[in-house]
N, C-alpha and C. Protein backbone atom coordinates (compact mmCIF):
# COMPACT_ATOMS: atom_id res chain seq x y z
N UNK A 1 90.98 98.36 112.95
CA UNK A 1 90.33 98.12 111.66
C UNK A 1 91.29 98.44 110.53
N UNK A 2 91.09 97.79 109.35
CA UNK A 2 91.93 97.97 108.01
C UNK A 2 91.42 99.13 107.37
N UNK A 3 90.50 99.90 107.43
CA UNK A 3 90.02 101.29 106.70
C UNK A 3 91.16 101.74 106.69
N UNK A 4 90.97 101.87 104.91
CA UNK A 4 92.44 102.64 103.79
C UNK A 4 93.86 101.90 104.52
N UNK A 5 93.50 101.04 104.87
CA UNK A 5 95.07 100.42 105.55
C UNK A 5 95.60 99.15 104.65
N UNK A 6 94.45 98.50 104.12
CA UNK A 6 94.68 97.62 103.15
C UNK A 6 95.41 98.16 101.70
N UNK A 7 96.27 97.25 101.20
CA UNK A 7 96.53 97.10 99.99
C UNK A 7 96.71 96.11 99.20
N UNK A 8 95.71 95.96 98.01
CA UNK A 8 94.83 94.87 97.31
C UNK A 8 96.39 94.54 96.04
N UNK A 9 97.28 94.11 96.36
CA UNK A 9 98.30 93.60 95.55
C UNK A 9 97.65 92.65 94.05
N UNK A 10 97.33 91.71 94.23
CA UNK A 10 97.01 91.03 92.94
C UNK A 10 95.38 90.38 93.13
N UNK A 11 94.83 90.43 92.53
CA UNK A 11 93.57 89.82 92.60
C UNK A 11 92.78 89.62 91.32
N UNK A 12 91.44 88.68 91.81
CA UNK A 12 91.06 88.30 90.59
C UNK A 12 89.54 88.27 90.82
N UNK A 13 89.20 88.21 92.00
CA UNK A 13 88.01 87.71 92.80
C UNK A 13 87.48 89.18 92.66
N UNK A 14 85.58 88.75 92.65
CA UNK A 14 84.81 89.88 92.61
C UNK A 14 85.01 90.63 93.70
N UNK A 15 84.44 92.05 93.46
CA UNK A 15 84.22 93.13 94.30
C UNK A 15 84.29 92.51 95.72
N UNK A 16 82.79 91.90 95.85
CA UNK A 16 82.36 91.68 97.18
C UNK A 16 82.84 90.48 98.02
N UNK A 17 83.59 89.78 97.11
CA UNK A 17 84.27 88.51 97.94
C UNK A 17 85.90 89.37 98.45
N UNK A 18 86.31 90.25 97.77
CA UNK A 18 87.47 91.10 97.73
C UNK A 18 87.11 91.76 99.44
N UNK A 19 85.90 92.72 99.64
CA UNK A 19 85.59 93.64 100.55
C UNK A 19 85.39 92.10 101.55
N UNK A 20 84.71 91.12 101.53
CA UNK A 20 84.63 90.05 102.56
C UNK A 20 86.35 89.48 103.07
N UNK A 21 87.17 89.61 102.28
CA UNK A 21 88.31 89.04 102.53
C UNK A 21 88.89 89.91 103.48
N UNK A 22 89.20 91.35 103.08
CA UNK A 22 89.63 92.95 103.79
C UNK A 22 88.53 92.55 105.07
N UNK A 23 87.44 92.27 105.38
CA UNK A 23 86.75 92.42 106.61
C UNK A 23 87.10 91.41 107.63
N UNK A 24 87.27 89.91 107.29
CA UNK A 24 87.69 89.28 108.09
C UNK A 24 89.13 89.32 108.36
N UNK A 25 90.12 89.88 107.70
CA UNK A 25 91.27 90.18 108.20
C UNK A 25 91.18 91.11 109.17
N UNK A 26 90.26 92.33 108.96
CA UNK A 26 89.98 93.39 109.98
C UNK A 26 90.00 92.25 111.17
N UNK A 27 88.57 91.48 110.88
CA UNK A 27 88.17 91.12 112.60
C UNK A 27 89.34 90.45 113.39
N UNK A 28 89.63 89.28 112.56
CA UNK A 28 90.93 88.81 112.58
C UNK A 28 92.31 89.12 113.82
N UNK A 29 92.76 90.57 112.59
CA UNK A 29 93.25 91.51 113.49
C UNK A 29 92.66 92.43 115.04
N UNK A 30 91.46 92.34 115.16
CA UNK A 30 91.08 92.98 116.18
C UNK A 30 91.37 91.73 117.46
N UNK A 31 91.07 90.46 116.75
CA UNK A 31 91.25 89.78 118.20
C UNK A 31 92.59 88.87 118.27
N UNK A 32 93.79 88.95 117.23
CA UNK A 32 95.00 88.60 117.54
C UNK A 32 96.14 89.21 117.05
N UNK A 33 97.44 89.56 117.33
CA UNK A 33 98.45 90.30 117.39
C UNK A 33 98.80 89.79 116.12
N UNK A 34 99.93 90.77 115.21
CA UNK A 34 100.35 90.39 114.04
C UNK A 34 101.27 89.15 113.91
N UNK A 35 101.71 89.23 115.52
CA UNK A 35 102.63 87.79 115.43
C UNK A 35 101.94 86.55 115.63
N UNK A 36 100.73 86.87 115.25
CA UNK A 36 99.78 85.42 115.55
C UNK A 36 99.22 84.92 114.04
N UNK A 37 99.91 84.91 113.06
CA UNK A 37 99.42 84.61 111.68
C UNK A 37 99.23 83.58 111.64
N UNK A 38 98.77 82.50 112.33
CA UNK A 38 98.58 81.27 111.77
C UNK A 38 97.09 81.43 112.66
N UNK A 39 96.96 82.09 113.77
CA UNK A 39 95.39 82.17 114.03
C UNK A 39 94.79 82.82 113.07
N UNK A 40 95.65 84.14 112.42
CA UNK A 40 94.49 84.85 111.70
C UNK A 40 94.43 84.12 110.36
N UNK A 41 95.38 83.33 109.93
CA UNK A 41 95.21 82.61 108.84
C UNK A 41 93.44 81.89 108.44
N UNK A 42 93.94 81.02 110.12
CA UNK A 42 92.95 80.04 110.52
C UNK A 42 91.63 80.84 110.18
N UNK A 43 91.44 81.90 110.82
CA UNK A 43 89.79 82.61 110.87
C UNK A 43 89.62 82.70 109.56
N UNK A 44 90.55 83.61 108.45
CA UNK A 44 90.08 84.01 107.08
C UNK A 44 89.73 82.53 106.57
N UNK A 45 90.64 81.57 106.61
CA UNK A 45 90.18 80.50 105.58
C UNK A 45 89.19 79.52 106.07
N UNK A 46 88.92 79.20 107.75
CA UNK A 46 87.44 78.66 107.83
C UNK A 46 85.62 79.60 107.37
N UNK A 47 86.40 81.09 107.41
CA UNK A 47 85.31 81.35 107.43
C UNK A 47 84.96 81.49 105.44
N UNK A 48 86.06 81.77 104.97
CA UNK A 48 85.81 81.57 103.51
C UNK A 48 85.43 80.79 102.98
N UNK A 49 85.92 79.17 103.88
CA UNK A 49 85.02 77.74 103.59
C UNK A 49 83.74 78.07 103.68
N UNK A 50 83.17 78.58 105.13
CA UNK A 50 81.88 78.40 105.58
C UNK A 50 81.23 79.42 104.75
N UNK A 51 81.40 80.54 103.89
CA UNK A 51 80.77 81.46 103.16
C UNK A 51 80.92 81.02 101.80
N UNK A 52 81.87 80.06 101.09
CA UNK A 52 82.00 79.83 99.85
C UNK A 52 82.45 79.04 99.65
N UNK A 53 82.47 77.73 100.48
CA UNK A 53 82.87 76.46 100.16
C UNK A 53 84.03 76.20 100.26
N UNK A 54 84.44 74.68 100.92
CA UNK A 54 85.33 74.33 100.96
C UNK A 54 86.84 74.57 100.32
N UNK A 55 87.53 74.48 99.98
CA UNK A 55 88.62 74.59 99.39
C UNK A 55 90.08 75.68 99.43
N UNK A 56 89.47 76.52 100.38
CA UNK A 56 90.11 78.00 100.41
C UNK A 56 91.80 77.72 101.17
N UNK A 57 92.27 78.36 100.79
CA UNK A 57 93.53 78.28 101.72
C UNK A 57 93.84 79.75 101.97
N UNK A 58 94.91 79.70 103.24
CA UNK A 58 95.10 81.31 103.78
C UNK A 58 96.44 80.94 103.99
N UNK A 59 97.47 82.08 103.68
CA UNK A 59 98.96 82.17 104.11
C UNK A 59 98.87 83.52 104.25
N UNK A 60 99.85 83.87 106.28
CA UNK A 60 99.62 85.19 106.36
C UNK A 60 100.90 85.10 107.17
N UNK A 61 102.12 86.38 106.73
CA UNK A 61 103.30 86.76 107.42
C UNK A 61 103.81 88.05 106.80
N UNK A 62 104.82 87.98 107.40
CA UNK A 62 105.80 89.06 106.66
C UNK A 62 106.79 88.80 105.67
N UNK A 63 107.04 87.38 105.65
CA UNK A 63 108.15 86.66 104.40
C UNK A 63 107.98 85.21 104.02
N UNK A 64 107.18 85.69 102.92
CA UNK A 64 106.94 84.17 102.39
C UNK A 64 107.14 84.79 100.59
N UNK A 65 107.17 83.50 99.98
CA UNK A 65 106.69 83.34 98.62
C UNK A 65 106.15 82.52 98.35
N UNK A 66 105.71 81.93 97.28
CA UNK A 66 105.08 81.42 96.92
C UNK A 66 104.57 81.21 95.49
N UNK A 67 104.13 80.26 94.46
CA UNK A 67 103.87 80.13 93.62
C UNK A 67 102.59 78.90 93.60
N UNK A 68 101.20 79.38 93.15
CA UNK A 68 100.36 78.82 93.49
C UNK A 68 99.38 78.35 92.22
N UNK A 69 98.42 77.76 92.55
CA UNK A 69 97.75 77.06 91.25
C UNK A 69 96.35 77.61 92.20
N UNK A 70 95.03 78.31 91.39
CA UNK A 70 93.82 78.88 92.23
C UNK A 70 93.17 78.57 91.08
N UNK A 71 91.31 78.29 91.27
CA UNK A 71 90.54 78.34 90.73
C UNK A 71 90.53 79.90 90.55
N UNK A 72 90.10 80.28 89.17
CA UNK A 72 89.71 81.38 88.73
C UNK A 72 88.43 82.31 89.34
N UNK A 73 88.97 83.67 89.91
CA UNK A 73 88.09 84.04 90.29
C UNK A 73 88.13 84.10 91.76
N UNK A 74 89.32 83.46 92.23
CA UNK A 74 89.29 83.15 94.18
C UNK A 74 90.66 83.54 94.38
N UNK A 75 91.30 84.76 93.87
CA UNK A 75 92.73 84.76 94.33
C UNK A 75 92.94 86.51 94.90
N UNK A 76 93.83 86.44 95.77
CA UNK A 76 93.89 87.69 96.50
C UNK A 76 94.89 87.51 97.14
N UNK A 77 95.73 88.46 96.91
CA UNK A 77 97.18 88.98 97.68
C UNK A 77 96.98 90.58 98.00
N UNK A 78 97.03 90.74 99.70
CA UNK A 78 96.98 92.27 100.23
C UNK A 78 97.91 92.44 101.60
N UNK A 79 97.86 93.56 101.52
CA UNK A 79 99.10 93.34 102.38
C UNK A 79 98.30 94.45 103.97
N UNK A 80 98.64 94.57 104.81
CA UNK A 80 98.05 95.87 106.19
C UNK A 80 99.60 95.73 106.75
N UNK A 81 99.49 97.25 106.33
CA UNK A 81 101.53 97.25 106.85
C UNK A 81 102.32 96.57 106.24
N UNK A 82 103.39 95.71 107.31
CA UNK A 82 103.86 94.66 106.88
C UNK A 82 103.88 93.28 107.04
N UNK A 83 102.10 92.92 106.91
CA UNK A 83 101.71 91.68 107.05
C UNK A 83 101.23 91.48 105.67
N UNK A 84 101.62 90.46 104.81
CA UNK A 84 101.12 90.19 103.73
C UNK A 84 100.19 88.74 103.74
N UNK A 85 98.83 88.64 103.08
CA UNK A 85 97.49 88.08 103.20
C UNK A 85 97.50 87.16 101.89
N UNK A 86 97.62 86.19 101.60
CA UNK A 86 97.23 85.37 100.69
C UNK A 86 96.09 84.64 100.80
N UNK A 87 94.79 84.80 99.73
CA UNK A 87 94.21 83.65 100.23
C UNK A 87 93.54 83.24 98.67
N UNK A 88 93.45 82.03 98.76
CA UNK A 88 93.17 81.29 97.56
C UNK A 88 92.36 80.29 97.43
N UNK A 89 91.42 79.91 96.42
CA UNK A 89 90.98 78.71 96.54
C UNK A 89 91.82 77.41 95.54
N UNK A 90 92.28 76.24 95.74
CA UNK A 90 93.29 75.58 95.14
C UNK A 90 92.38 74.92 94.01
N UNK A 91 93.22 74.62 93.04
CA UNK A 91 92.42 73.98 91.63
C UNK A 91 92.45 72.64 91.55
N UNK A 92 91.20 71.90 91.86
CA UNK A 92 91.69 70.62 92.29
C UNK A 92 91.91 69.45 91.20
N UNK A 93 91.55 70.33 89.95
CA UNK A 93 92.33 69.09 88.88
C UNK A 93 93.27 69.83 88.33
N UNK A 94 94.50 69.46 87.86
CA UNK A 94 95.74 69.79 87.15
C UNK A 94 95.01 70.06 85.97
N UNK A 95 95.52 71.20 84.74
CA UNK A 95 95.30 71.44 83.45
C UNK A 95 96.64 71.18 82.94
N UNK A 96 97.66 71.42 83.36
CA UNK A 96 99.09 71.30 82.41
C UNK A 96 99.76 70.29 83.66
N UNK A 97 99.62 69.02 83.75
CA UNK A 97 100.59 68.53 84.31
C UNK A 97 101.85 68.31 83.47
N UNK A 98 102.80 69.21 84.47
CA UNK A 98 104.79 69.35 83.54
C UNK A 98 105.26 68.11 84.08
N UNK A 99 104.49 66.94 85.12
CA UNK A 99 105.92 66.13 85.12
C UNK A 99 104.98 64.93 84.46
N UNK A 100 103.93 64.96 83.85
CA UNK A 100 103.59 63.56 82.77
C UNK A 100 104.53 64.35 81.55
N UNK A 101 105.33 65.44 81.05
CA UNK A 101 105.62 65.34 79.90
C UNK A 101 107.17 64.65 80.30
N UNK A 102 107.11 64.27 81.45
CA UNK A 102 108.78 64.23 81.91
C UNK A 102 108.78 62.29 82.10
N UNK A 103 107.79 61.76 81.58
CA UNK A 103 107.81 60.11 81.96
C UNK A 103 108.50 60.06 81.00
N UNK A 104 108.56 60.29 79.83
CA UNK A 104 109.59 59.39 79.37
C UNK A 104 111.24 59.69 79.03
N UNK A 105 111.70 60.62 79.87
CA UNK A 105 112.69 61.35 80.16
C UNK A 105 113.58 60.18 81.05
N UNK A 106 114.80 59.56 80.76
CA UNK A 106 115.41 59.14 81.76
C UNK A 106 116.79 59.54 82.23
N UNK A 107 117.22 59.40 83.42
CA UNK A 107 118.14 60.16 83.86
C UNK A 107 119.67 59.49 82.92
């Protein structure tokens, strides 16, 4: 289990979607090894679909980055040890698209 093992790096998401995210990583972790991040990926983000709708995405390792675009309110970076947990829901319309200011730019 993640008790006091979690650490809640950046977030934005309420309390209780926060403590739902920390729990299914728990279970997650109880039934696959840390070198199995693309199963435990798999569990957090179907079951975040099936509890809050479609759209969720999960990235889980020890070395990634990333730079992401999330609906407000659905974002969470935590880490258990040295497995770091991303999970997000993606924003499915653009607000600042940077490459329409780039059409009339020619090489």
């Amino acid at each position: 289990m993640l008790e006091g093992k979690a650490v809640i790096g950046e977030t934005d998401m309420l309390q209780t979607m926060q403590e739902d995210a920390l729990q299914l990583a728990a279970k997650a972790l109880d039934f696959f090894d840390v070198t199995e991040a693309t199963e435990i990926a798999r569990v957090i983000k179907q079951e975040f679909d099936r509890m809050y709708g479609g759209g969720w995405q999960c990235i889980v390792g020890t070395d990634f980055g990333s730079f992401v675009t999330h609906c407000y309110g659905s974002f969470i970076h935590f880490s258990v040890g040295s497995l770091s947990i991303l999970l997000f829901r993606g924003s499915g319309a653009p607000e600042n698209d940077e490459f329409s200011t780039l059409e009339g730019v020619k090489a």
